[in-house]
Protein backbone atom coordinates (compact mmCIF):
# COMPACT_ATOMS: atom_id res chain seq x y z
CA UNK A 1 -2.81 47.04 41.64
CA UNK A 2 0.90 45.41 42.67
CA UNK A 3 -1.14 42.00 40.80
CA UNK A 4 -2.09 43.60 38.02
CA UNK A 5 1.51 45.34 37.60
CA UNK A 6 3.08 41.86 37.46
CA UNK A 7 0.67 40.05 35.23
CA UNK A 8 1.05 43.38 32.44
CA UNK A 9 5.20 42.27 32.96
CA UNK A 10 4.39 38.95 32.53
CA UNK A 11 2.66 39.35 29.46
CA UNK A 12 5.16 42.00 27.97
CA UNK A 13 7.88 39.70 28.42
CA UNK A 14 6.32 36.72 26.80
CA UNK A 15 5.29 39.07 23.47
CA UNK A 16 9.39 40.36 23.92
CA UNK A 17 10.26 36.55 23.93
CA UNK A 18 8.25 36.13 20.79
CA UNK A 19 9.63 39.01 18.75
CA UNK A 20 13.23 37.91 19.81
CA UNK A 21 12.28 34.60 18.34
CA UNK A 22 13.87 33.86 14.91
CA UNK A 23 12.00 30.62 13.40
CA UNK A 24 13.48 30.76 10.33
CA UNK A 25 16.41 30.28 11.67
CA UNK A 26 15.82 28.15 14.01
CA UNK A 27 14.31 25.85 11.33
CA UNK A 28 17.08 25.96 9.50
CA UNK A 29 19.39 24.93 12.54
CA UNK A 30 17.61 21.95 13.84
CA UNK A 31 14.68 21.03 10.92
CA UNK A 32 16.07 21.73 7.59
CA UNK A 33 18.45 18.05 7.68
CA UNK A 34 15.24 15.99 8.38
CA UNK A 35 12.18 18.28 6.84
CA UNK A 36 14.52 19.71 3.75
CA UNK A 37 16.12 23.63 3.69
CA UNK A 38 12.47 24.71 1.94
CA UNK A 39 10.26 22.89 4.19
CA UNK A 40 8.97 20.43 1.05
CA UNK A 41 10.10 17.46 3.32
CA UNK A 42 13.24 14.82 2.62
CA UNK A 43 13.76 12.17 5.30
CA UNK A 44 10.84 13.95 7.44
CA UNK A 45 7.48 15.14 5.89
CA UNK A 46 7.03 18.17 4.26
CA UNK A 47 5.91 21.10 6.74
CA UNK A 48 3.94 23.09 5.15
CA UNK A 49 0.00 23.93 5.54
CA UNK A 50 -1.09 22.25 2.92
CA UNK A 51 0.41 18.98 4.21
CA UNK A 52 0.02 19.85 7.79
CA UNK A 53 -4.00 20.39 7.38
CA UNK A 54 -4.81 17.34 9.53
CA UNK A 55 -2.27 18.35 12.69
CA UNK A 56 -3.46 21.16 14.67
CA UNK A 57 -1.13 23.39 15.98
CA UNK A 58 -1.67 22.51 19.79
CA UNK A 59 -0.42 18.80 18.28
CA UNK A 60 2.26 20.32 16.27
CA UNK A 61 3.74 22.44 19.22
CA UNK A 62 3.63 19.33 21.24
CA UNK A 63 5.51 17.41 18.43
CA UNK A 64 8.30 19.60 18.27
CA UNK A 65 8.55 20.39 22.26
CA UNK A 66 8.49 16.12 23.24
CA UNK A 67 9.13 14.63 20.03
CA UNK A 68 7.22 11.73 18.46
CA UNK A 69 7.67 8.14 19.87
CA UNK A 70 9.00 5.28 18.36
CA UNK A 71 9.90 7.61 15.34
CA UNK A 72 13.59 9.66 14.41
CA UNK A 73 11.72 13.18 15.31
CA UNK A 74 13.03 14.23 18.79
CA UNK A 75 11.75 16.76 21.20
CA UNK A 76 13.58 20.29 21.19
CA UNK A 77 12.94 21.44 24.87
CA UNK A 78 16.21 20.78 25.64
CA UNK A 79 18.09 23.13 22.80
CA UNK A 80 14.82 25.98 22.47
CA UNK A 81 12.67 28.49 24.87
CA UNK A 82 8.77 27.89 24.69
CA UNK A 83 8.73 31.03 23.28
CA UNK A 84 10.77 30.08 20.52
CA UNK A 85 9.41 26.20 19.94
CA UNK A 86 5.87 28.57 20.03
CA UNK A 87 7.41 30.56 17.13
CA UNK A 88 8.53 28.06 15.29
CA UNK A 89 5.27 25.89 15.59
CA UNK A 90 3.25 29.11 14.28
CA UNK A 91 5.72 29.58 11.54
CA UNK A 92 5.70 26.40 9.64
CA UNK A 93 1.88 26.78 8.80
CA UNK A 94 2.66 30.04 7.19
CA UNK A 95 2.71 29.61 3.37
CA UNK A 96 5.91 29.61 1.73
CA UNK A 97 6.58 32.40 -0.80
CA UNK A 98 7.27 31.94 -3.75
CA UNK A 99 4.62 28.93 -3.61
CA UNK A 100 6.70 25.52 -4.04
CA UNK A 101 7.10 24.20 -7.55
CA UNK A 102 7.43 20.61 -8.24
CA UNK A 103 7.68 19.34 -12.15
CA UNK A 104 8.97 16.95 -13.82
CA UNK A 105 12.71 17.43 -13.16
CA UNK A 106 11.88 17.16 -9.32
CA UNK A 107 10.29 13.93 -9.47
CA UNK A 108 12.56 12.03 -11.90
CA UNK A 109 15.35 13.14 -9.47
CA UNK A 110 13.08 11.97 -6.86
CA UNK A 111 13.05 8.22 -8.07
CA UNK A 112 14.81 6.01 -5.95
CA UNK A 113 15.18 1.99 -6.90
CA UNK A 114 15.57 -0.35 -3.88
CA UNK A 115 15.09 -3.66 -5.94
CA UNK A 116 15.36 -3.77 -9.48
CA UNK A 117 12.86 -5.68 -11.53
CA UNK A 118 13.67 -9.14 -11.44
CA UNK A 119 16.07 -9.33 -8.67
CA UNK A 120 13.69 -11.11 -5.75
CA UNK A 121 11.80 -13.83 -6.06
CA UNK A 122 8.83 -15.45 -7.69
CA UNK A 123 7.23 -16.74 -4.56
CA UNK A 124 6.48 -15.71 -1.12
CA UNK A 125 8.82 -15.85 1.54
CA UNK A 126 5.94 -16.89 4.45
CA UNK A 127 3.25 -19.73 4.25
CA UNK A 128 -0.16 -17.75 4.10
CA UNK A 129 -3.39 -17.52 2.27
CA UNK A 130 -1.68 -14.25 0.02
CA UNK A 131 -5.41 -13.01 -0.97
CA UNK A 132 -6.67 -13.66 2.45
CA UNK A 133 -4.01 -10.78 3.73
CA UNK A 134 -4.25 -7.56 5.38
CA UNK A 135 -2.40 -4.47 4.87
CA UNK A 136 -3.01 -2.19 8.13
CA UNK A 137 -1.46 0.87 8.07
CA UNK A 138 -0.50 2.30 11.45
CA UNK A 139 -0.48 5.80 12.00
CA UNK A 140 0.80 5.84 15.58
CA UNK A 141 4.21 5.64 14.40
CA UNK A 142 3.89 5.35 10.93
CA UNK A 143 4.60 1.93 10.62
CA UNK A 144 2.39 -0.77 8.22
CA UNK A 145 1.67 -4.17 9.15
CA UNK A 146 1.14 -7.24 6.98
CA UNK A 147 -1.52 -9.57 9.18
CA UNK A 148 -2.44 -13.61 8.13
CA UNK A 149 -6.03 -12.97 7.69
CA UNK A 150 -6.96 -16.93 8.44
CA UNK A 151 -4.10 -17.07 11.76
CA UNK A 152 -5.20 -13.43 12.46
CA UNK A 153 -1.60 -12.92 13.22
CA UNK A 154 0.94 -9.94 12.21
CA UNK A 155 3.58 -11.59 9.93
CA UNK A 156 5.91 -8.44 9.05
CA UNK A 157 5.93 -4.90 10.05
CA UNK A 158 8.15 -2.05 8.58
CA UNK A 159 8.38 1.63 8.72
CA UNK A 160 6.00 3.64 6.00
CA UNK A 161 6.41 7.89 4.94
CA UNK A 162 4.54 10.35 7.33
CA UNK A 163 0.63 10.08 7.04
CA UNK A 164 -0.36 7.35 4.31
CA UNK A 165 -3.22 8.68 2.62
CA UNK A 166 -6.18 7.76 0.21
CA UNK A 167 -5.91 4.01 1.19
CA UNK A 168 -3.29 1.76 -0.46
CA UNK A 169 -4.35 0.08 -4.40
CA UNK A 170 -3.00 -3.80 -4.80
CA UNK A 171 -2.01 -5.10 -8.18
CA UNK A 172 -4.41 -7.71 -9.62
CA UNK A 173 -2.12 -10.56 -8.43
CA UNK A 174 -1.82 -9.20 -4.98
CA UNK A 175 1.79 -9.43 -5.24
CA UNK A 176 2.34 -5.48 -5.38
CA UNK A 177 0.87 -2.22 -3.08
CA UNK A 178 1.21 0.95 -3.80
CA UNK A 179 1.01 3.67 -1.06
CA UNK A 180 0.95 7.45 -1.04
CA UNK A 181 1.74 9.39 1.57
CA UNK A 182 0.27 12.96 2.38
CA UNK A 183 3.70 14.66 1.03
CA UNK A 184 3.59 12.92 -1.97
CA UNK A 185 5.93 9.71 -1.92
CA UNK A 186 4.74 7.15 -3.96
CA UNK A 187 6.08 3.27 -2.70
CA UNK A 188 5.81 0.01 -4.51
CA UNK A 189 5.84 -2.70 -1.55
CA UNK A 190 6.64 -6.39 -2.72
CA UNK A 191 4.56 -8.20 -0.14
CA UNK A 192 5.91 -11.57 -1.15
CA UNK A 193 9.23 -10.55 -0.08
CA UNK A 194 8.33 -7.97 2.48
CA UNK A 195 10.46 -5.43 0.79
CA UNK A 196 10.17 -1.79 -0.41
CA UNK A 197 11.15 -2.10 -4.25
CA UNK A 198 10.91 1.53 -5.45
CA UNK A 199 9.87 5.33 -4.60
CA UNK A 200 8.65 8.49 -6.01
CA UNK A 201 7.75 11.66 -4.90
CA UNK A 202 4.81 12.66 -7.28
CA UNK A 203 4.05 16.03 -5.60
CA UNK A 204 4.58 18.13 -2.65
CA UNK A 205 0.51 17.40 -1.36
CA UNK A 206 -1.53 14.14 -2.60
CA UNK A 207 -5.33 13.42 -2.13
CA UNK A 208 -4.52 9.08 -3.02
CA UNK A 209 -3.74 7.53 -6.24
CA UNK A 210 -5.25 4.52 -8.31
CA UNK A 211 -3.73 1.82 -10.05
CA UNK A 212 -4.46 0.43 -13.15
CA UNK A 213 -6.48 -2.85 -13.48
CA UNK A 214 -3.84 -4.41 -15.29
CA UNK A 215 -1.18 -2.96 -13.16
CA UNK A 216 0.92 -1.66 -14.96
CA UNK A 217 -0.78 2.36 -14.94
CA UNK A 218 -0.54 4.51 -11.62
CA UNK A 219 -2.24 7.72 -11.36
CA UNK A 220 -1.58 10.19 -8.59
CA UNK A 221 -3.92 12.93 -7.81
CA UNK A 222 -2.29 15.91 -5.93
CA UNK A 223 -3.15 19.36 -4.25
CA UNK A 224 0.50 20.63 -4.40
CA UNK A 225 1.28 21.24 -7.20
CA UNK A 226 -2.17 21.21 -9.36
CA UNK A 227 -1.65 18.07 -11.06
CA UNK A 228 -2.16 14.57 -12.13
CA UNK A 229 0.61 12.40 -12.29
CA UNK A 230 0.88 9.43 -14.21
CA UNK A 231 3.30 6.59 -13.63
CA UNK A 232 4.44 3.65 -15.12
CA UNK A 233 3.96 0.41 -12.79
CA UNK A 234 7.57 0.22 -12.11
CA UNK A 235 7.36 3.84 -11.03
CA UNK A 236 9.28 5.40 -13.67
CA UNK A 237 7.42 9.36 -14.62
CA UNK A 238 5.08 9.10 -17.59
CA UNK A 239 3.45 12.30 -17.81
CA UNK A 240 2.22 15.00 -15.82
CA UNK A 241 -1.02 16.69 -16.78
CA UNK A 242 -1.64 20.10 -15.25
CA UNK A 243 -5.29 19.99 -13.30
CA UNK A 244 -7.00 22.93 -15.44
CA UNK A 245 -9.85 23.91 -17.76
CA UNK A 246 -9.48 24.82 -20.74
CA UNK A 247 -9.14 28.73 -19.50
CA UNK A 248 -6.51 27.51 -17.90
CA UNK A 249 -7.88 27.90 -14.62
CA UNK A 250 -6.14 25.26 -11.51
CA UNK A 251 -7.57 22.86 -9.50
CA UNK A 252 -7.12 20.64 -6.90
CA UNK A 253 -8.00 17.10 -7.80
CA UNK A 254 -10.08 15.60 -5.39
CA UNK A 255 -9.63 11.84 -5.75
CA UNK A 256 -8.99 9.35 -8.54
CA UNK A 257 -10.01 5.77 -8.99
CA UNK A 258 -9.89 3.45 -11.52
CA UNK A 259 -12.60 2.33 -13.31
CA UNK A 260 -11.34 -1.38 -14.59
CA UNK A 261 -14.42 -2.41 -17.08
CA UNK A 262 -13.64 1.25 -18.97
CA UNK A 263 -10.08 0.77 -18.77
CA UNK A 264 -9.71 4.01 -17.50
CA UNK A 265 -9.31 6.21 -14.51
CA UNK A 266 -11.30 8.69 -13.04
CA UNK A 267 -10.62 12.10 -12.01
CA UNK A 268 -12.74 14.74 -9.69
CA UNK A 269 -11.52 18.42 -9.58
CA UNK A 270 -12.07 20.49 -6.68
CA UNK A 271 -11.92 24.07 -7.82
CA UNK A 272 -13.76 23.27 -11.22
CA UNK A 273 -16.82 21.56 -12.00
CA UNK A 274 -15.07 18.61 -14.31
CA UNK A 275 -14.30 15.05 -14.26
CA UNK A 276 -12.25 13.61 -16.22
CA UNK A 277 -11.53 10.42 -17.78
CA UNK A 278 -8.30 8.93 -18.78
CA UNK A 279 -8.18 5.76 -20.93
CA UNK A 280 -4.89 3.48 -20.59
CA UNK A 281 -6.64 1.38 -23.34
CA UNK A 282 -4.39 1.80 -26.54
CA UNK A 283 -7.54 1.44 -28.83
CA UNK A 284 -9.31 4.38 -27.17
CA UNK A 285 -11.80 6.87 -29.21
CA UNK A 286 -10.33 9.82 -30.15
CA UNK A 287 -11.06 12.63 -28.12
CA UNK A 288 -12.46 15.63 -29.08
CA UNK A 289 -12.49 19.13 -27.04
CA UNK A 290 -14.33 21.28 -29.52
CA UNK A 291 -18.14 22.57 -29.96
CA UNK A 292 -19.97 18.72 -30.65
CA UNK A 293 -23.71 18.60 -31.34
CA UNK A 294 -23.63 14.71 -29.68
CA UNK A 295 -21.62 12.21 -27.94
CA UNK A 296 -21.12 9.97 -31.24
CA UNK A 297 -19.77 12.77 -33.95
CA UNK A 298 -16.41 13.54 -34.49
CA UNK A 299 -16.61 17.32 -34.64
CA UNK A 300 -13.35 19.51 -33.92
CA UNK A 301 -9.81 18.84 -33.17
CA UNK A 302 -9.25 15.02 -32.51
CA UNK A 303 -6.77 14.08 -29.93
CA UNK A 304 -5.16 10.41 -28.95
CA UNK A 305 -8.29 8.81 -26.85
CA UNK A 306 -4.94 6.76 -25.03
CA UNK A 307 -3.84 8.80 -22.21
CA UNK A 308 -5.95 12.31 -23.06
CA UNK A 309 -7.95 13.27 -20.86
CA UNK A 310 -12.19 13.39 -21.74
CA UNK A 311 -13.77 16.14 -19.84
CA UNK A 312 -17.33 16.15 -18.55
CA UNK A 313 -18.44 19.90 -17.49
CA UNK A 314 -20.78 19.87 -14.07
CA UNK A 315 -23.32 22.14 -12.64
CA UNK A 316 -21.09 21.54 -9.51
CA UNK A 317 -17.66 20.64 -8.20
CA UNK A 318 -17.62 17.10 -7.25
CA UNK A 319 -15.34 16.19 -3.24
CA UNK A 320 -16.27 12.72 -3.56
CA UNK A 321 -17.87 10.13 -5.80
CA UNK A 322 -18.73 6.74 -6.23
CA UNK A 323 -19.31 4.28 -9.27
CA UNK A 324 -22.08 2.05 -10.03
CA UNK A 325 -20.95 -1.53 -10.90
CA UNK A 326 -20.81 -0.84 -14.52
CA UNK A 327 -18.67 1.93 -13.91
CA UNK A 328 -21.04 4.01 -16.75
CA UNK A 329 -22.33 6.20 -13.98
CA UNK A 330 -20.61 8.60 -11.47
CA UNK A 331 -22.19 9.18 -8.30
CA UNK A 332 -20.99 12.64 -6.62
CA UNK A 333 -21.24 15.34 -4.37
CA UNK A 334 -20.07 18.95 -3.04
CA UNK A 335 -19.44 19.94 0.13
CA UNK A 336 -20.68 23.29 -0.74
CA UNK A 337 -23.67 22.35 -2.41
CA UNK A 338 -27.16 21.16 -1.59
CA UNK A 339 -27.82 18.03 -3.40
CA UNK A 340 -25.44 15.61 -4.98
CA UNK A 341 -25.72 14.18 -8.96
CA UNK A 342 -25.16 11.58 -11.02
CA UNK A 343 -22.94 11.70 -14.51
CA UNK A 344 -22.79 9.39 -16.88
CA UNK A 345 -19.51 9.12 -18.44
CA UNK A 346 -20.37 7.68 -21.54
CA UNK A 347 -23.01 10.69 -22.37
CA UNK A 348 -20.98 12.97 -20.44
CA UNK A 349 -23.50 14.95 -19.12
CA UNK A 350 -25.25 14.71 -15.30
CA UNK A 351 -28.59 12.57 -15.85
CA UNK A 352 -30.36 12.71 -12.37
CA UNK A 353 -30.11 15.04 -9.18
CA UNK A 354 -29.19 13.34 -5.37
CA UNK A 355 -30.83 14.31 -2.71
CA UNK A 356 -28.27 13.78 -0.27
CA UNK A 357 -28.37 16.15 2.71
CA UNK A 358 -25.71 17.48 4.74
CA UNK A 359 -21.93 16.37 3.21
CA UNK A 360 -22.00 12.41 2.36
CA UNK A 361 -18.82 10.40 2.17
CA UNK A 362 -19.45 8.93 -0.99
CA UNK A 363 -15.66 7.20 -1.27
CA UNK A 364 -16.97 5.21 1.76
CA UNK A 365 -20.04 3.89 -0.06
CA UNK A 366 -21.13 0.56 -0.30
CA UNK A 367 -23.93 -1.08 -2.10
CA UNK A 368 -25.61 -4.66 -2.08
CA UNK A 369 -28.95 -6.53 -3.13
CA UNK A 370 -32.28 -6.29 -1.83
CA UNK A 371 -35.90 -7.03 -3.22
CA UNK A 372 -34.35 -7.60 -7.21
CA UNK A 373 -32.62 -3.73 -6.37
CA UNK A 374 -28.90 -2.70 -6.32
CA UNK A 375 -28.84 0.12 -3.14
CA UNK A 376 -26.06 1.98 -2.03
CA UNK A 377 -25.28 3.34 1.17
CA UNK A 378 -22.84 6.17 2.44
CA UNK A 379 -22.55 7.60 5.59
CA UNK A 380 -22.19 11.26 6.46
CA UNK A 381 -19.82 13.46 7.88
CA UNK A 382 -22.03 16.33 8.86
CA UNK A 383 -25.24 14.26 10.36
CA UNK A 384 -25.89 11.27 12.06
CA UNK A 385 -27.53 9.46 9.19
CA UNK A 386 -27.23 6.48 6.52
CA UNK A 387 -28.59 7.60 3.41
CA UNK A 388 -29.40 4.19 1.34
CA UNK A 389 -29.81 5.31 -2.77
CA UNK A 390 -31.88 2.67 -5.17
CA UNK A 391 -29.85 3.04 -7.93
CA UNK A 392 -32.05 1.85 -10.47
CA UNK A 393 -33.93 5.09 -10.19
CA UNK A 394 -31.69 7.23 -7.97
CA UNK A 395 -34.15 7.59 -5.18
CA UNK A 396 -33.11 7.82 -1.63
CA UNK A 397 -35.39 5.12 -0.06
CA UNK A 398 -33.86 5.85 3.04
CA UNK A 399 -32.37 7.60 5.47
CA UNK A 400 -31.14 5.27 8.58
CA UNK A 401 -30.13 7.54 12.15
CA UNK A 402 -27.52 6.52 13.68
CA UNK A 403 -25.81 8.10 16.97
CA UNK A 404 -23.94 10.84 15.04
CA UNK A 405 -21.88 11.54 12.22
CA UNK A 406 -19.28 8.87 10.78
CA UNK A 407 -16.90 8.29 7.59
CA UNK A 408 -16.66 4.74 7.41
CA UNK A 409 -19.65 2.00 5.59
CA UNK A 410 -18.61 -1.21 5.37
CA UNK A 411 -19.81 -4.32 4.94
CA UNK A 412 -19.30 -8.09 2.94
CA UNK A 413 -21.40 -10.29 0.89
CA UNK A 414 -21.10 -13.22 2.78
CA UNK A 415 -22.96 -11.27 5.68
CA UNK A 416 -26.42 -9.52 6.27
CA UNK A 417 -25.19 -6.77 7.94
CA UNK A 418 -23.07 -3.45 7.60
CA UNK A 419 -21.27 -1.72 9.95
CA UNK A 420 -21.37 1.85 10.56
CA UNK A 421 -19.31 4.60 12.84
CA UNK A 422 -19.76 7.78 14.59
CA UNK A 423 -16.00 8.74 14.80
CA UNK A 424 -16.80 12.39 14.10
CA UNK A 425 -19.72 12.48 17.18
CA UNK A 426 -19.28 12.03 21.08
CA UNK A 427 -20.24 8.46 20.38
CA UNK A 428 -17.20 7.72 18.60
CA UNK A 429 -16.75 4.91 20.90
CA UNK A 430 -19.80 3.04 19.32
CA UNK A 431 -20.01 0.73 16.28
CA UNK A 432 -23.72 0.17 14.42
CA UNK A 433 -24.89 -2.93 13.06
CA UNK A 434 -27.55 -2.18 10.46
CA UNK A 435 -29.54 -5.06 8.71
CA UNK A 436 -29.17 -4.64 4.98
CA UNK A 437 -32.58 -5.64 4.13
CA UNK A 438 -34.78 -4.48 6.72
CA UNK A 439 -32.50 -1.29 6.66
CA UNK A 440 -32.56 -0.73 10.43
CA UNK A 441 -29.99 -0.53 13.12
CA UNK A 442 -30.31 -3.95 15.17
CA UNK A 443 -26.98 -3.62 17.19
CA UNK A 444 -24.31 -1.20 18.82
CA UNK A 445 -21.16 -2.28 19.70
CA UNK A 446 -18.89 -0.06 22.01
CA UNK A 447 -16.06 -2.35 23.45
CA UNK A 448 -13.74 0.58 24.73
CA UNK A 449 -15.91 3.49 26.20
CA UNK A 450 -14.50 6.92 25.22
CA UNK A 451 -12.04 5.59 23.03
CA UNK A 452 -12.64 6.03 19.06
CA UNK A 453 -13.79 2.70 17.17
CA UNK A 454 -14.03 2.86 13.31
CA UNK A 455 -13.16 1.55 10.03
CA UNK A 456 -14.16 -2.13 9.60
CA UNK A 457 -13.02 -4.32 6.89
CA UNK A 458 -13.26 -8.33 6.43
CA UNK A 459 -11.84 -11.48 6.31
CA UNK A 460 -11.78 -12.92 2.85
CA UNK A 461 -14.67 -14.95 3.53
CA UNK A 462 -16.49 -12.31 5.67
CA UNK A 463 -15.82 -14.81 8.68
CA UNK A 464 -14.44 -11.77 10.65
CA UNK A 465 -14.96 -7.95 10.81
CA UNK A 466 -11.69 -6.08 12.07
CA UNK A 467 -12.35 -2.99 13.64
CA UNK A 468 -9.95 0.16 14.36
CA UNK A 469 -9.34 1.27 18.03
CA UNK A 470 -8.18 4.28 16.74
CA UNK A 471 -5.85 5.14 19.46
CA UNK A 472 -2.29 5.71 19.90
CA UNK A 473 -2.46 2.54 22.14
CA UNK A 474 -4.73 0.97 19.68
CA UNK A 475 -5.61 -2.52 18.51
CA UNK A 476 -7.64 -4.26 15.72
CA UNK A 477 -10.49 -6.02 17.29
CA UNK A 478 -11.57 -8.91 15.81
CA UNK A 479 -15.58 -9.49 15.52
CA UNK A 480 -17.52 -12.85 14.75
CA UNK A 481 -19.16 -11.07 11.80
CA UNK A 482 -22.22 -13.72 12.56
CA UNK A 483 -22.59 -13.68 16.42
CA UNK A 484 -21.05 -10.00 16.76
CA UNK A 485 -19.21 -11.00 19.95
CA UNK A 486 -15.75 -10.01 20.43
CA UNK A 487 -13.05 -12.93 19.10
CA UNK A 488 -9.62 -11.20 19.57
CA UNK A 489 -7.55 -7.90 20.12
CA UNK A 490 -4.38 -7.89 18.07
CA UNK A 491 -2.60 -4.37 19.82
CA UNK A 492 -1.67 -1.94 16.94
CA UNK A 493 -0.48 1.71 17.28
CA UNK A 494 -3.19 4.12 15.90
CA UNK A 495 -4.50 1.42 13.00
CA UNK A 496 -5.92 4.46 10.95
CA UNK A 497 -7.19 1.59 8.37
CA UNK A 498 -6.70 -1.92 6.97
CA UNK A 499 -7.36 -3.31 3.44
CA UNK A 500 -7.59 -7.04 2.76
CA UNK A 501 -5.89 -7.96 -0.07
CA UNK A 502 -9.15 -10.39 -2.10
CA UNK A 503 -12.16 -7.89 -0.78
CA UNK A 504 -9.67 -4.91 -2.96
CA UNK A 505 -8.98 -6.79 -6.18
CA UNK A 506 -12.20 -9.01 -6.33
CA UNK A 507 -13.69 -5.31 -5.77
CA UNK A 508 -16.31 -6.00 -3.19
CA UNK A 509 -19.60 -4.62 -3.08
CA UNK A 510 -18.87 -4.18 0.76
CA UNK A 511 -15.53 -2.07 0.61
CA UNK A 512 -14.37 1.55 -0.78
CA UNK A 513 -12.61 1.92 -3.97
């Protein structure tokens, strides 16, 4: 009885502790310099939950209790209670009311200019094979790395904004990356100089953004605020376009890529069944957003084709997608739906039916020759499988087991194989070797046991496959793409993902978008 008397005071004074607790203000004290007064983020990311979606509490309460290493966010157990580091951990995944704007006046004000056009040099400031390069972004401590892809050697690391996100997009001389982070900064890097040139914060939450094939185009996709943001290449604000039907009805954009042989980039929304195309070629068809009775006649209200965006209306809201080579046809999916479908972009109209089970992770597709046929491949997030799609007739040929669900596909054309994960599984530890033309799994590679291993990418010349220990002690481990024995282990803090600078121009069959 005396027991349970104690444990009932226990409790009661840990719920008092908690309704004492003033979050707000204690927010406001200690967060508001780094994280901004309104929690949309300044020299800290935003907190809010739509940019905190990937950190679960538990993480978050340890955050703000021990701080994060090698980074300028300290622990608070020193200056709060638990009860009141609890509070404040609950508190900054409440939504903010009134929801957070963030127009055009916020992100001109937003643009900052490190380097002006013109001021560094026309030439590299290391000796280095500059398409044979790596960009691996770190998540560890938010840092990105620039690694010799021939020396397989890190020749420059600097600090990057809270969670990169959506992969970074190279201009075509590999000179330039772009990176957006989960708050919405947008950064031009200079890699021949190693310096940061110019920022932008597009939004308050972005999904990734594509860059033109000329370069000089960058569109932004965001979930905070419902937009599309389009940016010169110098990052100076050309236009926001509000992510709605015609009914006016918001969405969330789910990704955008750009689709070079179109000269255009391509939208997903997430809350309406539409893509969209946006054409940065000046000579672009009019478009027209009235009753047509085909494709090819002008009927209704003709708008500038440059810069307006076409809609296609779907049976279906699209997460993901993925382009054949002629970029004519759009293959996507839903998480919420049962199949998948294909749209061609010319017709406008979906022209075949997927049958993709479970939810596949169609931005990690790959596809490659076999037998006179172009397949594709994606892996799946829900089910241990590799669904392989002839895309001369849409089929699914196959559908390859593997040891449990996984995001990442990738692969090379100078190499039979591809290279699969189970990251989201209890064999996350384990790598899968599939042969591209007899479609089956011939190896497993598990170097760390227990420890996550994903995310491959290649050497220029698909010598090499670098693979992700994706821990906060991490490392890139280097593979003899051939042989698959082990070559090298370059240590890394959480390498989240690395992009090599040819295999992302060139476009490779064997990489994402």
């Amino acid at each position: 009885m005396r027991a349970n008397l104690v444990g009932v005071v226990l409790v009661l004074t840990l719920v008092c502790g908690m309704a004492g607790a003033d979050p707000a203000a204690d927010y406001q004290q200690h967060c508001a310099s780094c994280h901004g007064p309104d929690r949309f983020g300044a020299m800290g990311p935003a907190l809010l939950p739509e940019s905190l979606e990937r950190l679960k509490q538990a993480d978050a309460l340890r955050v703000i209790t021990t701080g994060r290493p090698a980074t300028q966010m300290q622990g608070f157990a020193d200056r709060l209670s638990a009860e009141a580091i609890e509070a404040l951990a609950q508190w900054i995944y409440a939504p903010v009311s009134p929801p957070p704007q963030w127009g055009e006046t916020q992100i001109l004000a937003s643009r900052v200019v490190h380097r002006p056009p013109g001021t560094l040099p026309d030439r590299p400031r290391f000796d280095a094979d500059l398409m044979n390069l790596f960009i691996v972004v770190e998540q560890g401590d938010h840092h990105v790395t620039i690694l010799d892809g021939d020396r397989l050697e890190p020749i420059h690391r600097f600090p990057s904004r809270f969670a990169l996100h959506g992969g970074p997009k190279f201009t075509p001389d590999g000179r330039y990356v772009f990176f957006a982070s989960r708050d919405g900064w947008v950064a031009k890097f200079d890699i021949w100089n190693l310096e940061t040139v110019a920022e932008i914060r597009a939004a308050i939450n972005t999904r990734n953004l594509a860059v033109s094939a000329d370069g000089r185009y960058v569109m932004v996709a965001n979930y905070l605020p419902r937009t599309l943001v389009l940016l010169d290449g110098e990052l100076n604000l050309l236009r926001v376009y509000p992510a709605a039907d015609l009914q006016g009805k918001e969405s969330r954009v789910s990704a955008v890529y750009d689709a070079a042989p179109r000269r255009s980039f391509v939208a997903a929304m997430k809350d309406i069944p539409e893509i969209w195309e946006i054409s940065y070629d000046p000579g672009a068809d009019p478009v027209y957003e009235g009753l047509v009775h085909d494709y090819k006649l002008g009927e209704g209200v003709p708008k500038p084709g440059f810069l307006t965006p076409r809609r296609t209306r779907l049976e279906d809201v699209l997460d993901d997608f993925f382009f054949d080579a002629t970029y004519a046809y759009v293959m996507g999916a839903s998480r919420g739906a049962t199949k998948g479908q294909v749209v061609n972009l010319d017709v406008r109209r979906k022209i075949a039916d997927l049958a993709l089970p479970g939810m596949p992770h169609l931005g990690s597709g790959i596809t490659w020759e076999r037998d006179g046929r172009t397949l594709m491949a994606t892996p799946n997030l829900k089910e241990g499988i590799v669904s392989v799609v002839d895309m001369g007739d849409w089929s699914v040929i196959a559908q390859i087991r593997t040891l449990g669900p996984g995001f990442f596909l990738r692969s090379h054309e100078a190499t039979p194989y591809a290279w699969t994960d189970a990251m989201l599984s209890e064999r996350k530890d384990t790598l899968q070797v599939i042969d591209k033309q007899s479609l089956a799994v011939v190896a497993e590679l598990r170097p760390e046991p227990g420890r996550t291993l994903a995310h491959v990418e290649f050497t220029k010349d698909g010598r090499y496959a670098l693979a992700s220990l994706w821990e906060q002690e991490g490392a890139l481990i280097v593979f003899d793409a051939g042989t698959l024995a082990e070559v090298k282990r370059i240590p890394m803090r959480k390498p989240v993902g690395k992009y090599n600078v040819h295999n992302k121009v060139t476009r490779s069959s064997g990489t994402s978008h």
